[in-house]
C-alpha atoms as a PDB file:
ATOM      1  CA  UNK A   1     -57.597  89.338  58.175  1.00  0.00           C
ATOM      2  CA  UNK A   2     -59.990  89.175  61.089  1.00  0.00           C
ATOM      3  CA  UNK A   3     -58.425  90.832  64.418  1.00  0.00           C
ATOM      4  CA  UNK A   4     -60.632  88.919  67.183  1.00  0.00           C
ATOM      5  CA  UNK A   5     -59.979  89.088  70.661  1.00  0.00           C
ATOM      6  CA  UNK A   6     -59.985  85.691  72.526  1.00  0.00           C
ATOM      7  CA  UNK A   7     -58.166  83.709  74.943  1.00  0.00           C
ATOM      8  CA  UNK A   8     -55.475  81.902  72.878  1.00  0.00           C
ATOM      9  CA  UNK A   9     -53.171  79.487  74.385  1.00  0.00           C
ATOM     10  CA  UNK A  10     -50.954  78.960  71.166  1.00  0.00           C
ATOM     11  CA  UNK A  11     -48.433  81.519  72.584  1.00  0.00           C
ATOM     12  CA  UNK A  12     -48.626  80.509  76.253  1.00  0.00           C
ATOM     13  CA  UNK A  13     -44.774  79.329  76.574  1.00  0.00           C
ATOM     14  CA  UNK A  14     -43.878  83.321  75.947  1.00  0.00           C
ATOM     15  CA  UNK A  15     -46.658  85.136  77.310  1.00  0.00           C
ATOM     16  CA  UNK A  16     -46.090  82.609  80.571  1.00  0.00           C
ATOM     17  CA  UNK A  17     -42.070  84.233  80.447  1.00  0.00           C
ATOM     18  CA  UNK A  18     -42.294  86.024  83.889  1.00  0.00           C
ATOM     19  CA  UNK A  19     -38.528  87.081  82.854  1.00  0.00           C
ATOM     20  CA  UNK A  20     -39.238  88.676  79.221  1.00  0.00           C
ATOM     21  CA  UNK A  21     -38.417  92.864  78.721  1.00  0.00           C
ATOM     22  CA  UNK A  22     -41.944  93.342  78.361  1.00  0.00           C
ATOM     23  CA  UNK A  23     -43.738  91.471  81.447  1.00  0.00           C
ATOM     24  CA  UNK A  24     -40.996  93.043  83.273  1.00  0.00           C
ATOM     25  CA  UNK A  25     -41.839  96.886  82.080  1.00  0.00           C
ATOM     26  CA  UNK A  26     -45.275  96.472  82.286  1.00  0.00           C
ATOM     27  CA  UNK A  27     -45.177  95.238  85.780  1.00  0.00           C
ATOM     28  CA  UNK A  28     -43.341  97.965  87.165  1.00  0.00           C
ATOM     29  CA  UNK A  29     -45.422 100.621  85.483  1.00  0.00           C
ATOM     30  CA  UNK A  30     -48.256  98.999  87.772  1.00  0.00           C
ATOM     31  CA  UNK A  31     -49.484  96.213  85.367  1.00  0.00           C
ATOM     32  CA  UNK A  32     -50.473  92.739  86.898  1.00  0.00           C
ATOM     33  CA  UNK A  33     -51.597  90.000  85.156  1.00  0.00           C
ATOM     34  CA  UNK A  34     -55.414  89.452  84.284  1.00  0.00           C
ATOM     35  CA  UNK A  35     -56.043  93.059  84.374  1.00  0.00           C
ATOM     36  CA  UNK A  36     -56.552  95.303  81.058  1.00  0.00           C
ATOM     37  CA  UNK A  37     -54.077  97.809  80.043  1.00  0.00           C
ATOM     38  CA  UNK A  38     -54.994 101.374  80.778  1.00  0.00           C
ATOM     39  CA  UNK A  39     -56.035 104.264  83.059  1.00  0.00           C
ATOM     40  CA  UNK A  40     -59.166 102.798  84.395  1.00  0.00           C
ATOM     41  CA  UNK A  41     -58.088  98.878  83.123  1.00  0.00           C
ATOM     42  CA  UNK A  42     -60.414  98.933  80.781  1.00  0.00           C
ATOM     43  CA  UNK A  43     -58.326  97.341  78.109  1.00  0.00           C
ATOM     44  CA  UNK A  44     -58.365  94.108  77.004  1.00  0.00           C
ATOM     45  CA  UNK A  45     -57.629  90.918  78.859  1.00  0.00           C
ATOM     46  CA  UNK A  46     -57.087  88.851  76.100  1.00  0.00           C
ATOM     47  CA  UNK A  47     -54.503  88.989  73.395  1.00  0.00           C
ATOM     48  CA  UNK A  48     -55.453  89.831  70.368  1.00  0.00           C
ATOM     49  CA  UNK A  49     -55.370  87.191  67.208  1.00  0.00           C
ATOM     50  CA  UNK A  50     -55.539  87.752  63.468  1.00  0.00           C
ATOM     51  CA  UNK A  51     -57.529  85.088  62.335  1.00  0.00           C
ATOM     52  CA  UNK A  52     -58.110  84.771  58.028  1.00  0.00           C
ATOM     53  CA  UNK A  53     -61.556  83.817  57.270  1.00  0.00           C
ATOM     54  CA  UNK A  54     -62.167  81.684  54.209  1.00  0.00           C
ATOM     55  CA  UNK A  55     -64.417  84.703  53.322  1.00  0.00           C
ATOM     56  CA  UNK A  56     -62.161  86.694  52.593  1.00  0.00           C
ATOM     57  CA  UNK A  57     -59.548  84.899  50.499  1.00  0.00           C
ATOM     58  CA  UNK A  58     -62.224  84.461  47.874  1.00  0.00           C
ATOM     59  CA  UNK A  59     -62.027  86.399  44.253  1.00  0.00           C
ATOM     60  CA  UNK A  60     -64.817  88.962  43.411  1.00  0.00           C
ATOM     61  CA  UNK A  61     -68.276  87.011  42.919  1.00  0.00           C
ATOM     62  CA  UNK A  62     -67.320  83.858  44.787  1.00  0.00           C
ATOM     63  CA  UNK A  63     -69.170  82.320  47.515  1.00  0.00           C
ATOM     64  CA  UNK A  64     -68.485  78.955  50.001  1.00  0.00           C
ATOM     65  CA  UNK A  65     -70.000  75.869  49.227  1.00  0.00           C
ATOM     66  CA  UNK A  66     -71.843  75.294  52.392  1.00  0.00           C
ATOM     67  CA  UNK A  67     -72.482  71.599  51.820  1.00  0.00           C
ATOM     68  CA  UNK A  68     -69.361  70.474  48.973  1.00  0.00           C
ATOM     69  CA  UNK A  69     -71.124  69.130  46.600  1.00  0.00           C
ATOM     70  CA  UNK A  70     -72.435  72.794  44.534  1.00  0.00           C
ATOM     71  CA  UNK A  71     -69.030  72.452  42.529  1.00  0.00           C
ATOM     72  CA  UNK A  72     -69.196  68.937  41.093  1.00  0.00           C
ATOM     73  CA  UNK A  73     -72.338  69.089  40.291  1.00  0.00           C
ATOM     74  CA  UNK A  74     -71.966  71.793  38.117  1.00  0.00           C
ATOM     75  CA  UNK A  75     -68.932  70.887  36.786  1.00  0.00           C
ATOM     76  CA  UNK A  76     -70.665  67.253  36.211  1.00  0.00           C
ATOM     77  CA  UNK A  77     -73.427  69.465  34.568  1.00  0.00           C
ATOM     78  CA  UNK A  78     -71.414  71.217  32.365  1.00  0.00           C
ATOM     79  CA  UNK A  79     -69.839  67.838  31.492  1.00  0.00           C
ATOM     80  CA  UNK A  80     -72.761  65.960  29.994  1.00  0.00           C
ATOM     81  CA  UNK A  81     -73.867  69.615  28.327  1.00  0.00           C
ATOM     82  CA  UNK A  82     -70.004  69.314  26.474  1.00  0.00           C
ATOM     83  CA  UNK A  83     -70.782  65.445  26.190  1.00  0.00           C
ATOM     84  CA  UNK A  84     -74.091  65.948  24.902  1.00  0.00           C
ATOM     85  CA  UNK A  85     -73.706  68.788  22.216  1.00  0.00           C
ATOM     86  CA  UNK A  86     -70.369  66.140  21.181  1.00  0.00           C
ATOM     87  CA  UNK A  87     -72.858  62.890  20.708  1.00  0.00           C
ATOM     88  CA  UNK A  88     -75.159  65.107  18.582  1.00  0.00           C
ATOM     89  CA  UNK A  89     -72.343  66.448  15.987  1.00  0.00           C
END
């Protein structure tokens, strides 16, 4: 997983909750909203969001197939080689 930090607006119905224990405790320590947590508000703004990158769901030695077609024709290679060594038996 890939922790990036951007403005997501998937969880906007919660993170909108002006009522929820956390808004609530973070507001009266001094938090308002927009601002980043910490002494100086240095913190981030955004939420942070695990993201899984194709990249990394791949086994040892694999890469992407940038334009989809690497696969078949390999496969379609190794097909006519099977086909081919068959005919000639």
């Amino acid at each position: 997983m890939t922790i990036v930090a951007a403005s997501d607006n998937r969880n906007s119905a919660w993170a909108n909750d002006k009522s929820s224990f956390a808004h609530r405790m973070m507001t009266k320590m001094g938090w308002k909203e927009g601002e980043g947590l910490g002494k100086n508000k240095q913190g981030n703004v955004h939420s942070l969001r695990a993201v899984k990158m194709a990249e990394e769901a791949l086994g040892i030695g694999a890469s992407i197939d940038v334009h989809g077609s690497g696969g078949f024709d390999k496969t379609r290679d190794n097909f006519t080689n099977v086909l081919a060594s068959l005919k000639s038996q």
